[in-house]
C-alpha atoms as a PDB file:
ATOM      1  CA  UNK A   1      73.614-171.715 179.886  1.00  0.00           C
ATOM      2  CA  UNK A   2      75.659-168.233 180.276  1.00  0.00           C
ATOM      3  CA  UNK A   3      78.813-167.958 178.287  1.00  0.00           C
ATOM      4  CA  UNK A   4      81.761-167.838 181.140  1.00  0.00           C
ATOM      5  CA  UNK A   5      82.927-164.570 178.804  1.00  0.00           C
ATOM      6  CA  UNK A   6      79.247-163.206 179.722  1.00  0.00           C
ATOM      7  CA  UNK A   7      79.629-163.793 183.285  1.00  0.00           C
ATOM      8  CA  UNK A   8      83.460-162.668 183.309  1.00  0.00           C
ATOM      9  CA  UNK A   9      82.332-159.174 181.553  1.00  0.00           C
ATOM     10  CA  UNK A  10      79.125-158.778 184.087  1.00  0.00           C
ATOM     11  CA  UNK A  11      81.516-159.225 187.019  1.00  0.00           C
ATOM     12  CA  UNK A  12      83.429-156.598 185.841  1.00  0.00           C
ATOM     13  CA  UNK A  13      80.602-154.207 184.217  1.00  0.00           C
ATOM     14  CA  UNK A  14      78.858-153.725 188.087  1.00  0.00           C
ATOM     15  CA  UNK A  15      82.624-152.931 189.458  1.00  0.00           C
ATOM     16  CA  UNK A  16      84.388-155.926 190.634  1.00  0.00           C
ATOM     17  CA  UNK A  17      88.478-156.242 190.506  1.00  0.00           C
ATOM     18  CA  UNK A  18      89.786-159.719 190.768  1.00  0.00           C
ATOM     19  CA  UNK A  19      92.710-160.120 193.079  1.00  0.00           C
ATOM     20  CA  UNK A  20      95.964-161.238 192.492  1.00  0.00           C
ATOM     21  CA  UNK A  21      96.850-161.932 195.542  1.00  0.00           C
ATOM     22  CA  UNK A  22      93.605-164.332 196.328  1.00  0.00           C
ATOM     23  CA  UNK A  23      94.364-166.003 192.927  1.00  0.00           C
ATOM     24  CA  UNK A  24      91.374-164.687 191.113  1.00  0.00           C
ATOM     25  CA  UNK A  25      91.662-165.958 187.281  1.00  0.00           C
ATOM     26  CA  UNK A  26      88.240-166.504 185.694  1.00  0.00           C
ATOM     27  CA  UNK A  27      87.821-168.631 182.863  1.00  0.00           C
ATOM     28  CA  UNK A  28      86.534-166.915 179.744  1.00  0.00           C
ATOM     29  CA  UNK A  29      86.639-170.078 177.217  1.00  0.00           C
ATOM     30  CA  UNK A  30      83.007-172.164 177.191  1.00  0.00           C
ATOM     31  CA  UNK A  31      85.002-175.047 175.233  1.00  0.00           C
ATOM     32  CA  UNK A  32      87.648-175.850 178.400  1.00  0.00           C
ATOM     33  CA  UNK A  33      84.024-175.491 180.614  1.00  0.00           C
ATOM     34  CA  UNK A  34      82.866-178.454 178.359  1.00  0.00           C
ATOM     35  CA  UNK A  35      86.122-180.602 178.524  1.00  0.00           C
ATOM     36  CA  UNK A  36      85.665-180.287 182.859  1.00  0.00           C
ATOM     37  CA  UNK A  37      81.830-181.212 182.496  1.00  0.00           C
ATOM     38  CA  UNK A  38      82.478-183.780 180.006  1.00  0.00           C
ATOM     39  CA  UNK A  39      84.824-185.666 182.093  1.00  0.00           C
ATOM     40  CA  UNK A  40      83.204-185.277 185.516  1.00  0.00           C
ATOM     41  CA  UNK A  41      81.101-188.038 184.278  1.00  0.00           C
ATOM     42  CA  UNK A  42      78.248-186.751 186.147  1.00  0.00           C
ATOM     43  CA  UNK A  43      74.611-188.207 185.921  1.00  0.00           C
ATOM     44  CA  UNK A  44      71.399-186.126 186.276  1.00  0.00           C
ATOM     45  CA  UNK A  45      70.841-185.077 190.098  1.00  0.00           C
ATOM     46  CA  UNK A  46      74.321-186.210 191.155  1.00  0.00           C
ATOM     47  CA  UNK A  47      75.747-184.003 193.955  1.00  0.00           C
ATOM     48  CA  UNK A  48      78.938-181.911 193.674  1.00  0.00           C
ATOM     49  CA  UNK A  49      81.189-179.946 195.366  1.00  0.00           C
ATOM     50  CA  UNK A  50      82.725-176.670 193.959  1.00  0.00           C
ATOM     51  CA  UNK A  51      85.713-175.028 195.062  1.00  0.00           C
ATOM     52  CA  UNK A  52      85.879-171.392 194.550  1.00  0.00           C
ATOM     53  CA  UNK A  53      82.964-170.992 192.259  1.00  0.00           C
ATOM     54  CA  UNK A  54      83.965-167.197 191.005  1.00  0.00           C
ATOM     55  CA  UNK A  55      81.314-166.158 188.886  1.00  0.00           C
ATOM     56  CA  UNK A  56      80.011-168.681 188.631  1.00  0.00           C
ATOM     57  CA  UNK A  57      81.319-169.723 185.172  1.00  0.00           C
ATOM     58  CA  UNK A  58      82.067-173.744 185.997  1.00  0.00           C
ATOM     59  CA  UNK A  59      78.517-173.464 188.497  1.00  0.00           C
ATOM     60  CA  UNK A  60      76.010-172.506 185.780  1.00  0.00           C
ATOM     61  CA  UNK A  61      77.488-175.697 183.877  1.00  0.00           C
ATOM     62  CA  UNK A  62      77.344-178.178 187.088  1.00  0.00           C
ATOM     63  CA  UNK A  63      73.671-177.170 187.547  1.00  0.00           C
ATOM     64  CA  UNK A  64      72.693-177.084 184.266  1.00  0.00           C
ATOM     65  CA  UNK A  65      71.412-180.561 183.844  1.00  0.00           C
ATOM     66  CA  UNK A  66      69.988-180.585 187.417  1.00  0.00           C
ATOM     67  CA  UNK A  67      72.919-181.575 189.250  1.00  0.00           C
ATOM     68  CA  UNK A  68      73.161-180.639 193.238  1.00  0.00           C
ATOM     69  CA  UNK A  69      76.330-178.390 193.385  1.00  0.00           C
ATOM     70  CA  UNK A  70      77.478-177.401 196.633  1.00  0.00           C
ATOM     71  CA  UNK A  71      79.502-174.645 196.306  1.00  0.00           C
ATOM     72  CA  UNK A  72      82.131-172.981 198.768  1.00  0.00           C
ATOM     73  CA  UNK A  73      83.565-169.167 198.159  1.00  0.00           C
ATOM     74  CA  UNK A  74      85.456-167.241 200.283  1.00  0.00           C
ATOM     75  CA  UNK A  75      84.958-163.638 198.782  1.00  0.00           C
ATOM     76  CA  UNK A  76      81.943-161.957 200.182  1.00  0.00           C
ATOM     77  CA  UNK A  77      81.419-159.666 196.940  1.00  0.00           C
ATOM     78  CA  UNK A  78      81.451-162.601 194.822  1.00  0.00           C
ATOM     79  CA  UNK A  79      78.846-165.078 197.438  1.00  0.00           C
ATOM     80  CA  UNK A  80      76.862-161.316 197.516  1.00  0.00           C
ATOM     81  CA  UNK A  81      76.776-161.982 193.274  1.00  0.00           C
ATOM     82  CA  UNK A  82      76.244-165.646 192.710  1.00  0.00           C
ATOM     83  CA  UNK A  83      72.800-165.299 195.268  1.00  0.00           C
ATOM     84  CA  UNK A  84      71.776-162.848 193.106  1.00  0.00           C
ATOM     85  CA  UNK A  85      72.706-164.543 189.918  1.00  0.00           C
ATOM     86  CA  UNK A  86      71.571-168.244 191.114  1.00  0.00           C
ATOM     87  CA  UNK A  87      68.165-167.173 193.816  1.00  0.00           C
ATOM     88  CA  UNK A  88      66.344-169.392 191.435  1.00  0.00           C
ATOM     89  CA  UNK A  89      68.167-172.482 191.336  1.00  0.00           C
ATOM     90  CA  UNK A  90      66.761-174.890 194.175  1.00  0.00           C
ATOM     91  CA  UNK A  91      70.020-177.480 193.656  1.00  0.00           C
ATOM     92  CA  UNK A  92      72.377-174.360 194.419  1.00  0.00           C
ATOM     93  CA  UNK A  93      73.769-174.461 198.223  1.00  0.00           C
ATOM     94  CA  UNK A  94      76.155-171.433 198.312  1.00  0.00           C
ATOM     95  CA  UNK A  95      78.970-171.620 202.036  1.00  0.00           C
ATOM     96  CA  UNK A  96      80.780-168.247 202.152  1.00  0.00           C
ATOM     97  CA  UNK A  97      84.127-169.675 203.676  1.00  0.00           C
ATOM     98  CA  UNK A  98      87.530-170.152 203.429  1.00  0.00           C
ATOM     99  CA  UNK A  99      87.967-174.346 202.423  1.00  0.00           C
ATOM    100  CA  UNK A 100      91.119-174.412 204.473  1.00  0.00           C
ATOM    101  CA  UNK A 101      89.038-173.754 207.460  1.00  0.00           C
ATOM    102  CA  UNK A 102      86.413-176.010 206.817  1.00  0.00           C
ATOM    103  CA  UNK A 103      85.905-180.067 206.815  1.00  0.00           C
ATOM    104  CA  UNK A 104      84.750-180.438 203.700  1.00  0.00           C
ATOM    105  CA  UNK A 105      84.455-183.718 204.250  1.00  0.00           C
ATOM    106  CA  UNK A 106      80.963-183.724 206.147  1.00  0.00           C
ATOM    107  CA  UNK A 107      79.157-181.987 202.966  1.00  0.00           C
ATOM    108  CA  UNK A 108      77.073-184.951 200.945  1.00  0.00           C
ATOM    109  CA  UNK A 109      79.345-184.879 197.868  1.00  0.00           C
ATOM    110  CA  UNK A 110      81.667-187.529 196.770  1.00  0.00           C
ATOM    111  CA  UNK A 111      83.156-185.958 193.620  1.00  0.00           C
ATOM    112  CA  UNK A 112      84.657-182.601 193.295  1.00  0.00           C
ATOM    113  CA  UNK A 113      84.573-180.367 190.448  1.00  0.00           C
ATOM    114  CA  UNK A 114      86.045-177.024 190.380  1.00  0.00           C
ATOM    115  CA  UNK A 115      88.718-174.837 188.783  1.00  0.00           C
ATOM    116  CA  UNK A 116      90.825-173.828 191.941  1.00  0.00           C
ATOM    117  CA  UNK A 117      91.588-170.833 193.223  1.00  0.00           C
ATOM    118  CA  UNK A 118      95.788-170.829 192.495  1.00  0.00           C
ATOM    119  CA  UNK A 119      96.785-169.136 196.163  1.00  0.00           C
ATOM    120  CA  UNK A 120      95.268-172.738 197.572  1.00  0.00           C
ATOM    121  CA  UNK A 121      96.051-174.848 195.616  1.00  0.00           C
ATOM    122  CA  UNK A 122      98.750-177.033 196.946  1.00  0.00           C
ATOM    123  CA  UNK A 123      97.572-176.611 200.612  1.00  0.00           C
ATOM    124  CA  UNK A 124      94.004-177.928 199.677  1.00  0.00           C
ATOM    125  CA  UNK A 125      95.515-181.357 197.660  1.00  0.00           C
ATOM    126  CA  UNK A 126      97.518-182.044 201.082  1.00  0.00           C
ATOM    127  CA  UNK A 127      94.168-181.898 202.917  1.00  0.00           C
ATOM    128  CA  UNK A 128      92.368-183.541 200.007  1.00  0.00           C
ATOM    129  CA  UNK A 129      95.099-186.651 200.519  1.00  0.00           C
ATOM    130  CA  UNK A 130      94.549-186.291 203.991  1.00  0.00           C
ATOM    131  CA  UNK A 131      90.573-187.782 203.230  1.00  0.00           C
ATOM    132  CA  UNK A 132      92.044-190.282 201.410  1.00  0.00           C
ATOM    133  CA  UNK A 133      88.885-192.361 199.902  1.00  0.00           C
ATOM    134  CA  UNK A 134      86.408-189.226 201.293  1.00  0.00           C
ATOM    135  CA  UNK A 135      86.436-188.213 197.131  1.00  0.00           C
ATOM    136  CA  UNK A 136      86.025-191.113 194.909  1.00  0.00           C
ATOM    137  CA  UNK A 137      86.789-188.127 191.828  1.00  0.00           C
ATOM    138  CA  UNK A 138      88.803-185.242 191.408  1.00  0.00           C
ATOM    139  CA  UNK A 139      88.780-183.299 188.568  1.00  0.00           C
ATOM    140  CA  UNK A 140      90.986-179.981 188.815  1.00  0.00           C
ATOM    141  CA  UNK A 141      92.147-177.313 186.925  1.00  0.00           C
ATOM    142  CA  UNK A 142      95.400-176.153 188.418  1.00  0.00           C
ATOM    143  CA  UNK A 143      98.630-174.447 187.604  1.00  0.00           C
ATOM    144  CA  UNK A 144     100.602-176.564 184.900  1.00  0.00           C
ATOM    145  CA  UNK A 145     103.517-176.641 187.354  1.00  0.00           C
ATOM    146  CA  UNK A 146     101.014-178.842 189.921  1.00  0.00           C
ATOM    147  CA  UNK A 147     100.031-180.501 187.271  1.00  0.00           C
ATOM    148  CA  UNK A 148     103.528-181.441 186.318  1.00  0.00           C
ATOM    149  CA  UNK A 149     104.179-182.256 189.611  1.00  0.00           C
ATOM    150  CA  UNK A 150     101.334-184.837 190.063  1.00  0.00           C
ATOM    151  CA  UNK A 151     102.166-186.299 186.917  1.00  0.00           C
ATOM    152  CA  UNK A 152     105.784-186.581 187.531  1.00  0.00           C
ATOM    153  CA  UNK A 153     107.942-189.689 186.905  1.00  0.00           C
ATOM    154  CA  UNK A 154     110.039-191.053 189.183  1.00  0.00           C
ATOM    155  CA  UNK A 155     113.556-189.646 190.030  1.00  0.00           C
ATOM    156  CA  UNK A 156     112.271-186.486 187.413  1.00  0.00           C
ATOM    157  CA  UNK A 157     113.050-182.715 189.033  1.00  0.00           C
ATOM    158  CA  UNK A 158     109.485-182.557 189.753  1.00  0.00           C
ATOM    159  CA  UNK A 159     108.409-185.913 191.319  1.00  0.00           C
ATOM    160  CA  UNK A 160     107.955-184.098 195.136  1.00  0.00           C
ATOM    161  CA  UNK A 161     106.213-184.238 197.779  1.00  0.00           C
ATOM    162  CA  UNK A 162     102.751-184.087 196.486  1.00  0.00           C
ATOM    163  CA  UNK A 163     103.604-186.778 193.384  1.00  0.00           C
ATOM    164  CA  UNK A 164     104.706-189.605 196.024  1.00  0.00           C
ATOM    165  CA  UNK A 165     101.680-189.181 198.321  1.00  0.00           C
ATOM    166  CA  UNK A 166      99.420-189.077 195.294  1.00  0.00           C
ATOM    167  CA  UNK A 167     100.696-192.067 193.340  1.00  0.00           C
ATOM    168  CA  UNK A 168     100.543-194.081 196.036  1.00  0.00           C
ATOM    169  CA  UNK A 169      96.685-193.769 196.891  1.00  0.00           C
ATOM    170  CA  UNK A 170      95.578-192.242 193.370  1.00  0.00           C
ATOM    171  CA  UNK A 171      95.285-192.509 189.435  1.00  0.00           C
ATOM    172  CA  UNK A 172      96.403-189.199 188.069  1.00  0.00           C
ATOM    173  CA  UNK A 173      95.663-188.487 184.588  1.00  0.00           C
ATOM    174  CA  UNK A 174      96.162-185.076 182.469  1.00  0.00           C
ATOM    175  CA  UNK A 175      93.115-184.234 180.306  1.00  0.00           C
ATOM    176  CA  UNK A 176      93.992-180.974 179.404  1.00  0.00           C
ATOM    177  CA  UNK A 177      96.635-178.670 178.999  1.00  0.00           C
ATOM    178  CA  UNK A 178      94.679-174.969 179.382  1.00  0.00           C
ATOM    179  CA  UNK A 179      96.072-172.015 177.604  1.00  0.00           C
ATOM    180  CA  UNK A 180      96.637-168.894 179.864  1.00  0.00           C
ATOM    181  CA  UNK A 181      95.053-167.178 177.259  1.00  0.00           C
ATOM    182  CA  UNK A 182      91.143-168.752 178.214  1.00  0.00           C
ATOM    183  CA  UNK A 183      91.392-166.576 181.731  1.00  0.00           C
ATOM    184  CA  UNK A 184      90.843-163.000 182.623  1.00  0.00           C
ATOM    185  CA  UNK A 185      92.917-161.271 184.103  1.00  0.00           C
ATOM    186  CA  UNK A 186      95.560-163.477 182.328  1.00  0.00           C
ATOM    187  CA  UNK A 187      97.758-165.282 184.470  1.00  0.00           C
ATOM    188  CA  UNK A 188     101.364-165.750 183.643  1.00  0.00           C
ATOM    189  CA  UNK A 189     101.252-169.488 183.689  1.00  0.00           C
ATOM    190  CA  UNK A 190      98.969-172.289 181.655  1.00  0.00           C
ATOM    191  CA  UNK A 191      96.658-174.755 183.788  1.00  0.00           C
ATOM    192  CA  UNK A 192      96.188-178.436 184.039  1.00  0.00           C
ATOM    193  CA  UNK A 193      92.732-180.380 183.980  1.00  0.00           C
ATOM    194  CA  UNK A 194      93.509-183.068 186.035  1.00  0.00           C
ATOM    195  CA  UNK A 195      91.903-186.230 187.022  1.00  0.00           C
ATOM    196  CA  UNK A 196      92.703-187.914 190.136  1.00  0.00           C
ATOM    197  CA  UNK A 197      90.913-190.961 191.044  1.00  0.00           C
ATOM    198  CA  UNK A 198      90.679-192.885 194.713  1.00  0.00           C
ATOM    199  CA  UNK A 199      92.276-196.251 194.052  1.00  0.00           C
ATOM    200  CA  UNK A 200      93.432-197.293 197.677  1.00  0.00           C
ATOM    201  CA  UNK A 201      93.323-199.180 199.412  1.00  0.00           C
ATOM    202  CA  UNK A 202      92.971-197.034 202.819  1.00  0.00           C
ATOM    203  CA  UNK A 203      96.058-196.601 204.445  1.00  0.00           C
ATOM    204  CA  UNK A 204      94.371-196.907 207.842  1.00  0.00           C
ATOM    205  CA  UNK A 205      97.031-196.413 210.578  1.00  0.00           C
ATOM    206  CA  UNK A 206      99.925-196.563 208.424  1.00  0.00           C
ATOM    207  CA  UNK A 207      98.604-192.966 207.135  1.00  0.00           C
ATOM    208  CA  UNK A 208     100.991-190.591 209.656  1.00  0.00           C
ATOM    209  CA  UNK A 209     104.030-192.689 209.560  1.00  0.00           C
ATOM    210  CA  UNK A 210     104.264-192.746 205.836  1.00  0.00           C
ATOM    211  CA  UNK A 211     103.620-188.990 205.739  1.00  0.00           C
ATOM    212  CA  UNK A 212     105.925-188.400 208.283  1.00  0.00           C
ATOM    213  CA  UNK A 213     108.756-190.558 206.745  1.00  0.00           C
ATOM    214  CA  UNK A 214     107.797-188.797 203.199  1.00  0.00           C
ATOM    215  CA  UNK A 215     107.529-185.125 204.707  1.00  0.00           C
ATOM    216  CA  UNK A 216     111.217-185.956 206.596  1.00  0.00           C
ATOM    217  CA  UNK A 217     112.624-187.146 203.362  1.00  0.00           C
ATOM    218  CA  UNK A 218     111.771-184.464 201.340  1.00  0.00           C
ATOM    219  CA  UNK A 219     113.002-182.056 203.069  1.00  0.00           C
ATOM    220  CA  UNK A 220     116.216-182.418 201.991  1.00  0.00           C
ATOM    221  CA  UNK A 221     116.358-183.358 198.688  1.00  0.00           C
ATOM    222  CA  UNK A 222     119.875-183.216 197.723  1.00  0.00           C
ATOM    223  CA  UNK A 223     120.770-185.282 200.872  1.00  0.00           C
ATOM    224  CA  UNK A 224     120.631-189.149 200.540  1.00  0.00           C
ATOM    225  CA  UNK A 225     117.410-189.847 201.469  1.00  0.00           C
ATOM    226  CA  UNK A 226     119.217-192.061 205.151  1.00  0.00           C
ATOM    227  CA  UNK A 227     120.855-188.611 205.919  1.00  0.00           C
ATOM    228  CA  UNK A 228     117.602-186.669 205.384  1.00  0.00           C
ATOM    229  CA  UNK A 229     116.015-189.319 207.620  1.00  0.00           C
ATOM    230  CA  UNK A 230     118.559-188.726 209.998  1.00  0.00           C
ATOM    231  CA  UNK A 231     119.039-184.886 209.980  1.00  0.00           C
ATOM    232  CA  UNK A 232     115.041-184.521 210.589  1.00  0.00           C
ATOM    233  CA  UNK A 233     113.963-187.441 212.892  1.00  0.00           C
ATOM    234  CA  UNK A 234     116.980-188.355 214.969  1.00  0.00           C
ATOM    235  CA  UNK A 235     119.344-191.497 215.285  1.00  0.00           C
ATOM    236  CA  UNK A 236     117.917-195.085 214.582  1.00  0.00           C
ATOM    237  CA  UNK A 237     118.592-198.323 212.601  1.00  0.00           C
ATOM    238  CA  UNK A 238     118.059-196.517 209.565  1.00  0.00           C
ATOM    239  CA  UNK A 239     120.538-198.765 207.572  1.00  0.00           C
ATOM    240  CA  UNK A 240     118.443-202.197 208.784  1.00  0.00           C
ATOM    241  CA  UNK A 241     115.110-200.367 207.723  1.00  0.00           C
ATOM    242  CA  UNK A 242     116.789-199.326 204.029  1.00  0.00           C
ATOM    243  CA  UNK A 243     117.579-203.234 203.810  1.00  0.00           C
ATOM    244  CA  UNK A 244     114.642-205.021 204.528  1.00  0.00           C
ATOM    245  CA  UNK A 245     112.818-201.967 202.585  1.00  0.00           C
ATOM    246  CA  UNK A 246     115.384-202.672 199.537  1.00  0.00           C
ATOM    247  CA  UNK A 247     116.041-199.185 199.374  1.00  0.00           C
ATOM    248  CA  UNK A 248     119.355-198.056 198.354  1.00  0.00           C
ATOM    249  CA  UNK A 249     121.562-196.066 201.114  1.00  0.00           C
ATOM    250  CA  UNK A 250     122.664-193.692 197.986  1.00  0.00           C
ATOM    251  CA  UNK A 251     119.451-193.020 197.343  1.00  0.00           C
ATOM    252  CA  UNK A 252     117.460-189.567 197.331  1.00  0.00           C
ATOM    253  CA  UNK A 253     114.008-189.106 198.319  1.00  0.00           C
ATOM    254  CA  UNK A 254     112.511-188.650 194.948  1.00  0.00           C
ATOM    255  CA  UNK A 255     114.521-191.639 193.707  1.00  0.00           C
ATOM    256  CA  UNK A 256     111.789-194.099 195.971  1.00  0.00           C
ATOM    257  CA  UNK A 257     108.997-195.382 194.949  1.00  0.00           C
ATOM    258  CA  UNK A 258     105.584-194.400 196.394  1.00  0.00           C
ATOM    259  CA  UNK A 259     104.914-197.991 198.055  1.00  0.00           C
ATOM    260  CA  UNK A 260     108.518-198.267 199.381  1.00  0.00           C
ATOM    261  CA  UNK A 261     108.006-195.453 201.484  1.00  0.00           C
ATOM    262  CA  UNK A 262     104.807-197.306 202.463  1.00  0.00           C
ATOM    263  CA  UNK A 263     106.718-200.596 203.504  1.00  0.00           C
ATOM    264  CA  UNK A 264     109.070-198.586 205.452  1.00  0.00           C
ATOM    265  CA  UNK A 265     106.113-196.957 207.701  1.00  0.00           C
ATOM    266  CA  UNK A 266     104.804-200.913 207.810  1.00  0.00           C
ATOM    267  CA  UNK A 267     108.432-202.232 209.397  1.00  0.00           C
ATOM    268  CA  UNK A 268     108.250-199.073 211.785  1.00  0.00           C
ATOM    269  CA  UNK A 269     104.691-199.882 213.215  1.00  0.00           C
ATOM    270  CA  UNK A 270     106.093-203.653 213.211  1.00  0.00           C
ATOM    271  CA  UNK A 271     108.934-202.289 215.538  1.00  0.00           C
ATOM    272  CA  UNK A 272     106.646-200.258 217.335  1.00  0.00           C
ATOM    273  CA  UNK A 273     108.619-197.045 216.507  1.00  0.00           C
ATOM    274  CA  UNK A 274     106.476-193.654 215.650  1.00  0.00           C
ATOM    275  CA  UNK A 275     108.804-191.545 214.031  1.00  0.00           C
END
């Protein structure tokens, strides 16, 4: 198997320049590579789906016990390299794409395995929650800062957004806090390997309401979470809904827990009201 330093100093030795802007970091450290294998809990021949394979640095390690990786990469210089560096590998399936354009979804894998790309990030765990049960297993390196933000407890300065919608469909778990110093170029923050694992049960047409009611709330965060309500989704019988939710009217969005917001979007179907 290549060392991701190798791979990292090849890229760069026939001319490439990673981009900032496309969040281009490549991991130069073979012992994180091991802690993201190690964890995937993959068996022999298992297909897996890559998210901005780079180099190729995470790849080499997916296929290197005959695992299926399907792999999607939106730079053409880097697709133009890993054909090159992977025309022998008969597991490899290379898309040249951008992810946020694509439904992922339809491509055979059920886990995903990659270190991600930092410009997508966020948008791609939104879509990722979106497929709900699509992805049995997750395992991510991300910025610390969306790791912190998955993790978050409730009523914290980072619980968000993202933390609510994840805790209430998902195990999160940190496996790894990843020095800024194991990438090249060096980014200015550390990473997160993350694990997030499907643990439903499938929201079914509950799914929009609860996002809705979630996106609405957290809009606002310093407004009481009824006012927020209020200010983004009109008039109603907000204060009846609070009640039989036991929600506090003082209370701010990231003071509620994941399944009240849940049993709200339940009383609203029950009233037949789409917000």
């Amino acid at each position: 198997m290549k060392s991701c330093k190798s791979l990292y100093n090849r890229i760069r030795a026939l001319g490439f320049t990673p981009s900032k802007r496309q969040g281009q970091n490549f991991l130069i450290d073979d012992n994180i590579r091991e802690i993201i294998l190690k964890n995937a809990y993959l068996s022999p021949r298992e297909e897996v789906l890559e998210i901005g394979p780079g180099n190729g640095a995470l790849t080499v390690g997916l296929l290197d016990k005959n695992r299926k990786v399907w792999a999607i990469e939106k730079d053409p210089w880097l697709c133009a390299f890993l054909t090159r560096l992977l025309e022998k590998e008969r597991t490899f399936h290379l898309i040249q794409g951008d992810t946020l354009r694509m439904s992922i979804e339809e491509l055979p894998p059920k886990k995903l395995v990659s270190n991600l790309p930092y410009c997508i990030t966020s948008p791609l765990l939104y879509n990722l929650w979106n497929l709900e049960e699509r992805f049995s297993l997750l395992i991510l390196m991300v910025q610390w800062e969306v790791g912190q933000r998955l993790l978050a407890p409730i009523s914290s300065k980072n619980y968000s957004l993202l933390t609510a919608l994840f805790q209430l469909t998902h195990r999160v778990k940190l496996i790894h806090r990843v020095s800024k110093a194991c990438f090249r170029p060096t980014p200015e923050v550390d990473s997160a390997i993350v694990e997030i694992r499907w643990k439903g049960p499938s929201l079914g047409d509950l799914k929009d309401t609860t996002k809705t009611l979630m996106e609405s709330g957290f809009r606002h965060r310093r407004k009481t979470l009824i006012n927020s309500l209020k200010a983004s989704l009109g008039p109603g019988d907000w204060t009846s809904l609070f009640s039989e939710a036991n929600i506090s009217l003082r209370a701010r969005a990231q003071e509620v827990m994941p399944h009240q917001w849940l049993t709200m979007a339940r009383i609203l179907k029950g009233r037949k009201i789409n917000p």
